[in-house]
N, C-alpha and C. Protein backbone atom coordinates (compact mmCIF):
# COMPACT_ATOMS: atom_id res chain seq x y z
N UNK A 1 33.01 207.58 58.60
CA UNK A 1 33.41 206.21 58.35
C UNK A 1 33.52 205.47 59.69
N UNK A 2 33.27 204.24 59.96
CA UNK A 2 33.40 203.40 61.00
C UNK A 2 34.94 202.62 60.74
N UNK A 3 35.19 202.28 61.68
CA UNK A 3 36.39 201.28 61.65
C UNK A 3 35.99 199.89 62.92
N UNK A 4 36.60 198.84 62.39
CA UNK A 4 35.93 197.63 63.37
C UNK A 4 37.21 197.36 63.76
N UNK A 5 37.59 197.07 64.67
CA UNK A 5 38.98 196.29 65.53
C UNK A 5 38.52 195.99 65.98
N UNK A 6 38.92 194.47 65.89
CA UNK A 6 38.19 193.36 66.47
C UNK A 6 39.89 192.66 67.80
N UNK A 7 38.79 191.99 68.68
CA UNK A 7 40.07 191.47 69.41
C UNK A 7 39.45 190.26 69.56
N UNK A 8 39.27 189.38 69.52
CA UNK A 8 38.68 187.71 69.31
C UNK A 8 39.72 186.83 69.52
N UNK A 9 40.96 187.16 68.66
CA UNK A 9 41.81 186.00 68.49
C UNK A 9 42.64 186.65 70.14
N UNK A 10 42.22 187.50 71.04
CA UNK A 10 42.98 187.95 72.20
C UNK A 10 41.90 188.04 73.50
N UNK A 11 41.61 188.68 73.16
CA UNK A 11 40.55 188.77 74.38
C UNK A 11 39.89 187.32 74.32
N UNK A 12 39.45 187.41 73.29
CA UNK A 12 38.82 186.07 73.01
C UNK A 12 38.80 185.02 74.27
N UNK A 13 39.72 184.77 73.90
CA UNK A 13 40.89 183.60 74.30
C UNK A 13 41.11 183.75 75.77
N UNK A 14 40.63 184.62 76.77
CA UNK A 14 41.00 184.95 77.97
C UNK A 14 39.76 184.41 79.01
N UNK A 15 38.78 183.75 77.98
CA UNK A 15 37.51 182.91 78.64
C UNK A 15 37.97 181.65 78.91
N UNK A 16 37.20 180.91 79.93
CA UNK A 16 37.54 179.84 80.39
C UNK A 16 37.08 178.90 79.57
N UNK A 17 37.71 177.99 79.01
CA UNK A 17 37.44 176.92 78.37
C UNK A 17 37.58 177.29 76.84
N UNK A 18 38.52 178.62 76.42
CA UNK A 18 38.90 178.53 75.15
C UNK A 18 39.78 178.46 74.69
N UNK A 19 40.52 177.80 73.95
CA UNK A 19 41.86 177.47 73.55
C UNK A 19 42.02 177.60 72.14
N UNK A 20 42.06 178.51 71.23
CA UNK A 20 42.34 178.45 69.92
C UNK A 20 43.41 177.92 69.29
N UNK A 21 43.60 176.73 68.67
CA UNK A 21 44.89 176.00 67.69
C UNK A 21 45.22 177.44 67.29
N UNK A 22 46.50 176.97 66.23
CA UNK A 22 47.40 178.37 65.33
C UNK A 22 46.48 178.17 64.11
N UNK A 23 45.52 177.06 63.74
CA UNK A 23 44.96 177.07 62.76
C UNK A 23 43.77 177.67 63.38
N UNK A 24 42.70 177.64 63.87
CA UNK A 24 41.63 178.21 63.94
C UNK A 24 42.02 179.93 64.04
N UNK A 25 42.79 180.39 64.72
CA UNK A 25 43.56 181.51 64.81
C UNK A 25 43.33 182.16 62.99
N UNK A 26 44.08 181.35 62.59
CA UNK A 26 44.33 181.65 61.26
C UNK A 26 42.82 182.00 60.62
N UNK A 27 41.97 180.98 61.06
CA UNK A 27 40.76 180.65 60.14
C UNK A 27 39.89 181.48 60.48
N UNK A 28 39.68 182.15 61.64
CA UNK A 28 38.98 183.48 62.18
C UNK A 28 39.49 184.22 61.66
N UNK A 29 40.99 184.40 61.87
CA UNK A 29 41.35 186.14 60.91
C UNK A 29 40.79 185.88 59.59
N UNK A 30 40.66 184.85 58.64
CA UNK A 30 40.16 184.65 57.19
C UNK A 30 39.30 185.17 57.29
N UNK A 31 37.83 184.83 58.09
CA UNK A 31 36.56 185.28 57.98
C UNK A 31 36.44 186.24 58.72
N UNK A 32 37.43 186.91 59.52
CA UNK A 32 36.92 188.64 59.86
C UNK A 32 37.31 189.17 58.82
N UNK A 33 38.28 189.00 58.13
CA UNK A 33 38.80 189.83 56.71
C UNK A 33 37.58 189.97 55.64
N UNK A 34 37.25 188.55 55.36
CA UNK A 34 36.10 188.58 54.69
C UNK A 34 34.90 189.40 54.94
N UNK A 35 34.31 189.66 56.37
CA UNK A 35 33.51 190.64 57.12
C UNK A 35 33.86 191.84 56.64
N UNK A 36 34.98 192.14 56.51
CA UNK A 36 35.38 193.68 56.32
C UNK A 36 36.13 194.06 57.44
N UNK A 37 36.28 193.36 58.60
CA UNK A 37 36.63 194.13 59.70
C UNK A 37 38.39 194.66 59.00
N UNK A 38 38.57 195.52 59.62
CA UNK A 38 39.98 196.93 59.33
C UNK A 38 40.85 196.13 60.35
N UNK A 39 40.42 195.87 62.18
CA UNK A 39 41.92 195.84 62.07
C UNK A 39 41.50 194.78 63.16
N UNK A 40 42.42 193.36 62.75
CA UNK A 40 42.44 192.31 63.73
C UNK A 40 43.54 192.07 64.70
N UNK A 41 42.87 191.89 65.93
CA UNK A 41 44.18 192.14 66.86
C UNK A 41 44.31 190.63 67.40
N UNK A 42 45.73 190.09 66.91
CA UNK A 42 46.20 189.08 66.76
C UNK A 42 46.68 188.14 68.12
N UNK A 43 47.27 188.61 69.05
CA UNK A 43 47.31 187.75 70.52
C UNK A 43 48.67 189.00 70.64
N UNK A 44 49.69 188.51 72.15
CA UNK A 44 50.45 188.75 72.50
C UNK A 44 52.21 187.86 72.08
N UNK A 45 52.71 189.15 70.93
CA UNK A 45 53.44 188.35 70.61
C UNK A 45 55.06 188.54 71.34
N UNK A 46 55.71 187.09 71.86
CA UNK A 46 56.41 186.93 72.63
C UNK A 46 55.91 186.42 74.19
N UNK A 47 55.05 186.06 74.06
CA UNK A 47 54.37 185.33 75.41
C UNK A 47 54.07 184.07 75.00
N UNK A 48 53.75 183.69 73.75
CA UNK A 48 53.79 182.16 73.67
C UNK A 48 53.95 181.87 71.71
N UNK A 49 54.48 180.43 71.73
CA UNK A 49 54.84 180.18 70.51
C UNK A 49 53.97 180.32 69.36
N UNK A 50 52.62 180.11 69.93
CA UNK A 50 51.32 179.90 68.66
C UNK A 50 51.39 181.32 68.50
N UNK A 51 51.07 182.28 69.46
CA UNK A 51 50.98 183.94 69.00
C UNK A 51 52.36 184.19 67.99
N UNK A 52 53.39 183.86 68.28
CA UNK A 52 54.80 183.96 67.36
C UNK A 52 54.55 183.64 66.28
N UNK A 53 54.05 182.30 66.04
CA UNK A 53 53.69 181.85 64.62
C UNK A 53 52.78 181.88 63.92
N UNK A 54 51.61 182.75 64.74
CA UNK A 54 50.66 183.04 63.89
C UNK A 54 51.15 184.55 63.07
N UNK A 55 51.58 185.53 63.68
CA UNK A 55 52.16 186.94 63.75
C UNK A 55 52.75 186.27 62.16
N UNK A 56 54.00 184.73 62.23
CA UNK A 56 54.67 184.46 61.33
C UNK A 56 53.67 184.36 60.27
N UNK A 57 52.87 183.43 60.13
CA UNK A 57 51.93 183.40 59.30
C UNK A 57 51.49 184.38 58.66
N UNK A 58 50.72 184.81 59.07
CA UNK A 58 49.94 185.92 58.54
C UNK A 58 50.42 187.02 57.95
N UNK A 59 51.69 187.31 58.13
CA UNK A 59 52.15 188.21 56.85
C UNK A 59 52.12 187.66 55.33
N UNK A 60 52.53 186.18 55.34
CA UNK A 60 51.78 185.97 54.22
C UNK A 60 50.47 185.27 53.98
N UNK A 61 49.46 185.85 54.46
CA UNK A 61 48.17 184.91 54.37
C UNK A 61 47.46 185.96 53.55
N UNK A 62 48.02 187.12 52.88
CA UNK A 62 47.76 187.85 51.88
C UNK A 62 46.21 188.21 52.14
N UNK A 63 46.29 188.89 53.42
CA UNK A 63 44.99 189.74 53.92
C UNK A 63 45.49 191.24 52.78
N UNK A 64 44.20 191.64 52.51
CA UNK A 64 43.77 192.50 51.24
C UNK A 64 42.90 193.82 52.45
N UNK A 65 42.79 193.61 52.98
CA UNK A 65 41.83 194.91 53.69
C UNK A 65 42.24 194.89 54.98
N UNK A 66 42.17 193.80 55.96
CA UNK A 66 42.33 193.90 57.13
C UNK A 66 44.06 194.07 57.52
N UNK A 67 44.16 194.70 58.84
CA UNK A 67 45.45 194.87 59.35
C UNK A 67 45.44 194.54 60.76
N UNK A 68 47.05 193.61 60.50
CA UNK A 68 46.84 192.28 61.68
C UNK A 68 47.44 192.73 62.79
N UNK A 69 47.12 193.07 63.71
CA UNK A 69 47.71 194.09 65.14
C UNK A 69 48.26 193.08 66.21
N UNK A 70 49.28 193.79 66.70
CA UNK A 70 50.46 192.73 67.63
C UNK A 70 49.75 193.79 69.00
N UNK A 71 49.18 192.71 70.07
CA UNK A 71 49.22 193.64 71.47
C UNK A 71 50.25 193.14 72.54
N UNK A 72 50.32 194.69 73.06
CA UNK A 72 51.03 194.47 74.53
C UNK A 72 51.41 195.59 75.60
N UNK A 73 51.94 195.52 76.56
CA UNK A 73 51.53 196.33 77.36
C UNK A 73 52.72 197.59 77.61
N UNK A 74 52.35 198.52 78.19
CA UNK A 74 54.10 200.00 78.31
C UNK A 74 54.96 198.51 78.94
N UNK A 75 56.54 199.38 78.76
CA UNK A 75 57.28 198.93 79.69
C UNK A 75 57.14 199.25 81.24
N UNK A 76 57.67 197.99 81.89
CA UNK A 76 57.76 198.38 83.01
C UNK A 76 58.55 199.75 83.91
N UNK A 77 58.26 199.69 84.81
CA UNK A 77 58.25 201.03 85.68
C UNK A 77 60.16 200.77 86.20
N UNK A 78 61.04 201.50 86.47
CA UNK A 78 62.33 201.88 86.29
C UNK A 78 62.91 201.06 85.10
N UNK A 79 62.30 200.81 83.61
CA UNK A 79 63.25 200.36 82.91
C UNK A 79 62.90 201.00 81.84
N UNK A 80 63.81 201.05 80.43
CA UNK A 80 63.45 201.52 79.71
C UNK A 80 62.81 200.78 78.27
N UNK A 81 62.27 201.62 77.74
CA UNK A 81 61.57 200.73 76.49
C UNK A 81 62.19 200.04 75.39
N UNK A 82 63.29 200.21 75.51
CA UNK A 82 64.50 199.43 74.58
C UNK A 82 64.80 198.08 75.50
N UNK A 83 64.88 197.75 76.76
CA UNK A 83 64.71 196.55 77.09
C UNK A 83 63.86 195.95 77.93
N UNK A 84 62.90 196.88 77.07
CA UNK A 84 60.89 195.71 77.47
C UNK A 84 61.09 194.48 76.12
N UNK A 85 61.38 193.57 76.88
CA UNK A 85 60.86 192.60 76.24
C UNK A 85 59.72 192.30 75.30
N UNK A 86 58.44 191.91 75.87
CA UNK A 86 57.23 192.66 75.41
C UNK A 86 57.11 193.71 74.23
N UNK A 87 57.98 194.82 74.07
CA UNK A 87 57.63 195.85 73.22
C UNK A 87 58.87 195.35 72.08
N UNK A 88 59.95 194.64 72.38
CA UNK A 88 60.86 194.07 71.51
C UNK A 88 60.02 193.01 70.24
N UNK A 89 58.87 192.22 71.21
CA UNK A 89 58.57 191.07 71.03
C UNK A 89 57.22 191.82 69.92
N UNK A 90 57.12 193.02 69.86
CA UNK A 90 56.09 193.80 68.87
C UNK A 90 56.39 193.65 67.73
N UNK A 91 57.84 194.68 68.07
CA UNK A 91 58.17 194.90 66.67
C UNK A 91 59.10 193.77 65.62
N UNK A 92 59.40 192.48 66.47
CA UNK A 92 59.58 191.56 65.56
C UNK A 92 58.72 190.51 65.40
N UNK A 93 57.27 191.41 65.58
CA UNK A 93 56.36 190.35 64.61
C UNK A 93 55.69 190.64 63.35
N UNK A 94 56.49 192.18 63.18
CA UNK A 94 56.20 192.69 62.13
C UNK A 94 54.96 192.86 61.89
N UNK A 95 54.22 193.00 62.62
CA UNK A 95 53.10 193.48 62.36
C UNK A 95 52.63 194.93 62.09
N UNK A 96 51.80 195.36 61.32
CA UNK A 96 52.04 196.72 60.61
C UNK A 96 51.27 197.59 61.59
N UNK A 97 51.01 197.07 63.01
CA UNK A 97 50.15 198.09 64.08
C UNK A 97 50.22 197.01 65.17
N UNK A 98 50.45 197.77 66.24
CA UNK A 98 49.96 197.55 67.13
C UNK A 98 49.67 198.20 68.41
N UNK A 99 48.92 197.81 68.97
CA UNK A 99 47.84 198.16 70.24
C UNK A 99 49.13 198.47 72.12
N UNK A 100 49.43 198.68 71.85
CA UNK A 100 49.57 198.79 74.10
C UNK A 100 48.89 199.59 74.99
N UNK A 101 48.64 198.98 76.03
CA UNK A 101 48.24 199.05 76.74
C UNK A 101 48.50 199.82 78.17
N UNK A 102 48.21 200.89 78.69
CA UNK A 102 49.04 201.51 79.87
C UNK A 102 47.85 201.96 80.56
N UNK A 103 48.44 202.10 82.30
CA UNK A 103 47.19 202.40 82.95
C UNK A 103 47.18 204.23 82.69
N UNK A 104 45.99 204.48 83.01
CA UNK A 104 45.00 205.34 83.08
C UNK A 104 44.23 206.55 84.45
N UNK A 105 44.42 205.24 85.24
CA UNK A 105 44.02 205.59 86.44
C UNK A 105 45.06 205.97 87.51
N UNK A 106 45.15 207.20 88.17
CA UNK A 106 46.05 207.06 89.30
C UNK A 106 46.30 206.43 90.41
N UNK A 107 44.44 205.94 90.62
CA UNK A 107 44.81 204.34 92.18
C UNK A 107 45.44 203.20 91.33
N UNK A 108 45.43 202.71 90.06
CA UNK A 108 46.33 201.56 89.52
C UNK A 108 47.39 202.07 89.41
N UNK A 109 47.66 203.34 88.83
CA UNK A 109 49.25 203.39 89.40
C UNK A 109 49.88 203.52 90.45
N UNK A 110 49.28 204.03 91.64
CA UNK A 110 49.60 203.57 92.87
C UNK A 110 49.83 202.60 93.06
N UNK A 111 48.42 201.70 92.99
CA UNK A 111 48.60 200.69 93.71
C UNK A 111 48.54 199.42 93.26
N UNK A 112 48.66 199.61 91.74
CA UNK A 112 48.73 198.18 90.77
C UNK A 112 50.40 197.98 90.66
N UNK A 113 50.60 199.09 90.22
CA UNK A 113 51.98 199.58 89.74
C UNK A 113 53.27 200.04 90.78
N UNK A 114 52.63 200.44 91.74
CA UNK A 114 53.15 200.81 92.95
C UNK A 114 54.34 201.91 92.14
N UNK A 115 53.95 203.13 91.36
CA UNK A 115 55.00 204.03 91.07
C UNK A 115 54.12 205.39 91.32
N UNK A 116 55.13 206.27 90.58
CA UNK A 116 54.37 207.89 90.44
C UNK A 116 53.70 207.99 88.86
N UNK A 117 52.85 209.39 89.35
CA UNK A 117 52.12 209.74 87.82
C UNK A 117 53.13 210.47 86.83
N UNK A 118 54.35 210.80 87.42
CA UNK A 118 55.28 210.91 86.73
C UNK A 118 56.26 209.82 86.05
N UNK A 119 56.22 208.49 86.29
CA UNK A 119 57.16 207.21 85.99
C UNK A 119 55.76 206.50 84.91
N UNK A 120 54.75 206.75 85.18
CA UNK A 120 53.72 206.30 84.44
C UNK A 120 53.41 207.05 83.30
N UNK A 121 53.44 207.89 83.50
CA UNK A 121 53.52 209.41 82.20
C UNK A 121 55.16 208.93 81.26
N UNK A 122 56.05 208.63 81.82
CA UNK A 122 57.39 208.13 81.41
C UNK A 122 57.17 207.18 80.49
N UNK A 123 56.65 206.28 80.98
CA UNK A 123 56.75 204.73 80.36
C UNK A 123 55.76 204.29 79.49
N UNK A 124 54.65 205.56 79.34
CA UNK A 124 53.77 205.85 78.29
C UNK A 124 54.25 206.32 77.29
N UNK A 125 54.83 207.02 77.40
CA UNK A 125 55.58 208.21 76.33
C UNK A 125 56.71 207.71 75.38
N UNK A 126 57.54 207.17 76.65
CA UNK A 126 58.95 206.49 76.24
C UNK A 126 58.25 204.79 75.10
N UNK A 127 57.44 204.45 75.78
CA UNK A 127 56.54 202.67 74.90
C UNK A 127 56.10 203.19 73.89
N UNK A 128 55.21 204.12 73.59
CA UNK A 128 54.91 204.86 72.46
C UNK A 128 56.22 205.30 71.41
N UNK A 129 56.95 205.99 71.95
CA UNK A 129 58.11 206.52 71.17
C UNK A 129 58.87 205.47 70.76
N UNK A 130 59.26 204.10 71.23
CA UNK A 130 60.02 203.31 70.92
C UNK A 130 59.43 202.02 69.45
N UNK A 131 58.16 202.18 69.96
CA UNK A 131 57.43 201.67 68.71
C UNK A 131 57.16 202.24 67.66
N UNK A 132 56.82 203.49 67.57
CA UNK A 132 56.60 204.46 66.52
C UNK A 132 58.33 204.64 65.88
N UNK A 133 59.02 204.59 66.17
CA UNK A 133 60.80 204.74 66.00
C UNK A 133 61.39 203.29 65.83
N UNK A 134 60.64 202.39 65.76
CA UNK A 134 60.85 200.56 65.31
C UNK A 134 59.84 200.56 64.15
N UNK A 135 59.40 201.78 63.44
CA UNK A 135 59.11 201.61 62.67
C UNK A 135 57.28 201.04 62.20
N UNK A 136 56.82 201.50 63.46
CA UNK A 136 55.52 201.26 62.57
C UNK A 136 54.64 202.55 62.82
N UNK A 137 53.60 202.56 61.68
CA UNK A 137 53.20 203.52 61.28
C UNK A 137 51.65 203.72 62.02
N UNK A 138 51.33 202.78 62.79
CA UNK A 138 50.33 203.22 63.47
C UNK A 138 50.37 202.21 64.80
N UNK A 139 50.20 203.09 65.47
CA UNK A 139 50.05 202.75 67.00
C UNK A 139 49.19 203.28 68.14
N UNK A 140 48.20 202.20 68.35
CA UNK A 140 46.73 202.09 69.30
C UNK A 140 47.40 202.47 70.54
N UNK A 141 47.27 203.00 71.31
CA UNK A 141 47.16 203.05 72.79
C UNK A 141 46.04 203.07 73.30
N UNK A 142 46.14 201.86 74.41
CA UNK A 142 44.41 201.38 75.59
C UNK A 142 45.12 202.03 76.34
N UNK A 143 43.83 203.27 76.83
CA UNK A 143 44.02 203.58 78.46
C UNK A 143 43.07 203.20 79.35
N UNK A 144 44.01 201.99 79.53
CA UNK A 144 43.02 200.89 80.97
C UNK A 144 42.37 201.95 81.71
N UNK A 145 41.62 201.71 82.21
CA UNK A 145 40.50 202.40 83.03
C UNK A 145 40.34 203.81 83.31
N UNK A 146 40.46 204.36 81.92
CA UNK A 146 40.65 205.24 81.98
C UNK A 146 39.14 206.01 82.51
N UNK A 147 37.67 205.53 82.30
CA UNK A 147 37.13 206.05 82.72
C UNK A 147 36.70 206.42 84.19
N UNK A 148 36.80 205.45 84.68
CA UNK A 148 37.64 205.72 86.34
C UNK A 148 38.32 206.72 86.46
N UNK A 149 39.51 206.63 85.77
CA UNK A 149 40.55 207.33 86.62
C UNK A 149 39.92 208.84 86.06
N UNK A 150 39.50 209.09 85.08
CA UNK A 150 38.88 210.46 84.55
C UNK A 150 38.35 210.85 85.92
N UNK A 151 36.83 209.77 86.15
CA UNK A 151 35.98 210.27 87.32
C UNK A 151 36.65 210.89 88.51
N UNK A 152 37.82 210.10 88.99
CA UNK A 152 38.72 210.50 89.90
C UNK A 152 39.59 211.26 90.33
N UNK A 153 40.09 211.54 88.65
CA UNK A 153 41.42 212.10 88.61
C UNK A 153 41.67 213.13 86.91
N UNK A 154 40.39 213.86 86.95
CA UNK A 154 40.85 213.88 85.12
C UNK A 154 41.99 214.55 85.01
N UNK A 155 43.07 215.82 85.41
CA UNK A 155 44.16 215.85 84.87
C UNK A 155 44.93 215.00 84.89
N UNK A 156 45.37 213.64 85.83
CA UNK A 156 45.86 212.72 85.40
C UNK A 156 45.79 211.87 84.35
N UNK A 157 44.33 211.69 84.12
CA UNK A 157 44.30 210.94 83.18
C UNK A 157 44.38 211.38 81.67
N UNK A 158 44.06 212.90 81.27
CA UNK A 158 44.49 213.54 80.18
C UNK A 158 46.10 213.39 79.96
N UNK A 159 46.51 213.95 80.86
CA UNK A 159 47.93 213.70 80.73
C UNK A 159 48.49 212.23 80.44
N UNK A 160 48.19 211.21 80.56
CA UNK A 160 48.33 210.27 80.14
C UNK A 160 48.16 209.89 78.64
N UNK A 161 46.67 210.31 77.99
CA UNK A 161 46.70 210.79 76.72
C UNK A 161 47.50 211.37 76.32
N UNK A 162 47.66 212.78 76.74
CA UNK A 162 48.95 213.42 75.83
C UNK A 162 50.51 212.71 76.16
N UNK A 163 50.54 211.99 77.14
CA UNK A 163 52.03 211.63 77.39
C UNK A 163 51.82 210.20 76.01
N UNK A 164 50.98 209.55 75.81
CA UNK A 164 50.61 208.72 74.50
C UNK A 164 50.44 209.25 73.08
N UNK A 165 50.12 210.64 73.67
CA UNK A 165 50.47 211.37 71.58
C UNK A 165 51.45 211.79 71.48
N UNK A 166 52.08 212.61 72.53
CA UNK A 166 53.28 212.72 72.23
C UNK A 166 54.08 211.74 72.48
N UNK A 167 53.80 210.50 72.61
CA UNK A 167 54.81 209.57 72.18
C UNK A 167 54.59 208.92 70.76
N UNK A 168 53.74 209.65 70.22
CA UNK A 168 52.91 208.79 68.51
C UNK A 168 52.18 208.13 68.72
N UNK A 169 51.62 207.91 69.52
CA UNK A 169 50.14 207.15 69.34
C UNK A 169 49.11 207.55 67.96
N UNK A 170 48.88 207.19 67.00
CA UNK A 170 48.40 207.50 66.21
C UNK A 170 46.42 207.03 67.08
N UNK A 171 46.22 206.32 67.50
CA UNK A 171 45.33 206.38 67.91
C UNK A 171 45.03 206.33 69.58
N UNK A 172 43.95 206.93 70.43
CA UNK A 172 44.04 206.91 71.85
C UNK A 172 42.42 206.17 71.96
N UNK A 173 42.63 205.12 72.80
CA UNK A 173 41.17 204.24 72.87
C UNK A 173 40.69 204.04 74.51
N UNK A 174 39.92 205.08 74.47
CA UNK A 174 39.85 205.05 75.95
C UNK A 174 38.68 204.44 76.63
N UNK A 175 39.19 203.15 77.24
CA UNK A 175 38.71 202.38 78.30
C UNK A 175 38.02 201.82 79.07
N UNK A 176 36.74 201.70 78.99
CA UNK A 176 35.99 201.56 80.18
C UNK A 176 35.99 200.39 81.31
N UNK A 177 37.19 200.01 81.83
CA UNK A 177 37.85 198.17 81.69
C UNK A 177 36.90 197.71 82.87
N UNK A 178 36.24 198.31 83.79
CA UNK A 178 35.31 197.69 84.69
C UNK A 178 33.77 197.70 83.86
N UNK A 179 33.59 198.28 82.41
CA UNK A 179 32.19 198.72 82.75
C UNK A 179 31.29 199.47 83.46
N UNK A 180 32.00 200.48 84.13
CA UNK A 180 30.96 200.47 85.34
C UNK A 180 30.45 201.90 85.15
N UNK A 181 30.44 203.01 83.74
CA UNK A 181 30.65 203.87 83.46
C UNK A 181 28.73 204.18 82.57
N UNK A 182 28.20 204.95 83.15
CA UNK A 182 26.84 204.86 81.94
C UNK A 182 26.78 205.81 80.34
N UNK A 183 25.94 205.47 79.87
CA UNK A 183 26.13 206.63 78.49
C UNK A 183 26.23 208.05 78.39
N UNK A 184 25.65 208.59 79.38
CA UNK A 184 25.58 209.85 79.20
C UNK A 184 27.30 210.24 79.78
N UNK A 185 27.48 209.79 81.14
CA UNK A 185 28.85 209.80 81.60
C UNK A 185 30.38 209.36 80.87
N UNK A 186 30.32 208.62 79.90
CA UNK A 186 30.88 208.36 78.72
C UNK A 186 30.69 209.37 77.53
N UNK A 187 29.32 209.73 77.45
CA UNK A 187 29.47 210.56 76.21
C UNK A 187 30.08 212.55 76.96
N UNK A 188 29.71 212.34 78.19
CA UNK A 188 30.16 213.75 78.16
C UNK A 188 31.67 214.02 78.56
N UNK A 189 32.46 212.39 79.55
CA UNK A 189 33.75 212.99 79.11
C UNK A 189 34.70 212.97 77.85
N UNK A 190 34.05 211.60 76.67
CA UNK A 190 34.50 211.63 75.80
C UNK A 190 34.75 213.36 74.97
N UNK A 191 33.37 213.91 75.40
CA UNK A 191 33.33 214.90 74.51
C UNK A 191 34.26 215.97 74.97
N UNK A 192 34.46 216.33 76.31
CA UNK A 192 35.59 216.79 77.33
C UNK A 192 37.05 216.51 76.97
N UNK A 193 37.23 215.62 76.49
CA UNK A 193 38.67 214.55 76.44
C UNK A 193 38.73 215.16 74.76
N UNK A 194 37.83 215.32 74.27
CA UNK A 194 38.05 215.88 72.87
C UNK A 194 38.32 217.25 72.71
């Protein structure tokens, strides 16, 4: 079986010169539903009012197939996942999934993050666990660049996976965030990582 997660109404939106109303928002999730797509990933909720009220919306806009996904990113590095904002701002949008995001790579946690692969392994685990325990039943984890950091670093970056299942990640979606990765090199660590 295939599954489509779509990110349009998020990524989308991160091009220059696009600005989606709360209605067009709305009117795209209509016609990806209609498509068939499984799971639409809705914006960042708690970063701005239209993402809030669309999140509001759409629980009752009586989607029949598709499932409307709240994204956002681990908590930050010395705090804990009970007061990430951000991961608060998930689970009261009630959305029945959603997506976060954590790095992957050990030079971004160096030097994006400026922590250890141990505080990053933490705040994977602990963001995962706090969402899965707020009650929702499926939860995406992106591991940003992760194919990088594989090339570079693969026990780090496995461990990052498992620090994301064992926090409940029901799903692990790993990364290619530069592109810069070819098919065969993708298909053989995917198959490695499996």
């Amino acid at each position: 079986m295939v599954t489509i997660y779509d990110s349009t109404l998020r990524d989308g939106e991160q091009r220059e010169g696009v600005a989606l109303s709360l209605n067009d928002k709305l009117r795209v999730a209509a016609r990806l539903e209609e498509l068939g797509v499984h799971y639409i990933e809705g914006g960042f909720p708690g970063s701005n009012p239209k993402d809030d009220e669309f999140f509001a919306q759409a629980r009752n806009a009586g989607f029949s197939h598709a499932k409307i996904v709240a994204f956002g990113s681990t908590c930050r590095k010395g705090r804990h996942a009970r007061e990430d904002d951000g991961l608060q701002a998930i689970l009261a949008s009630k959305a029945p999934v959603a997506a976060v995001v954590g790095k992957a790579s050990l030079e971004h946690v160096t030097r994006a993050l400026e922590t250890t692969a141990e505080e990053n392994e933490r705040i994977v685990r602990e963001s995962c666990a706090f969402l899965r325990d707020g009650g929702l039943d499926e939860l995406v984890f992106d591991a940003e660049h992760f194919f990088d950091g594989y090339k570079a670093h693969p026990d780090f970056a496995l461990s990052v996976l498992r620090a994301a299942a064992d926090g409940g990640a029901t799903t692990l979606t790993l990364c290619d965030t530069n592109g810069g990765s070819l098919p065969h090199e993708v298909f053989s660590i995917v198959q490695n990582v499996c």
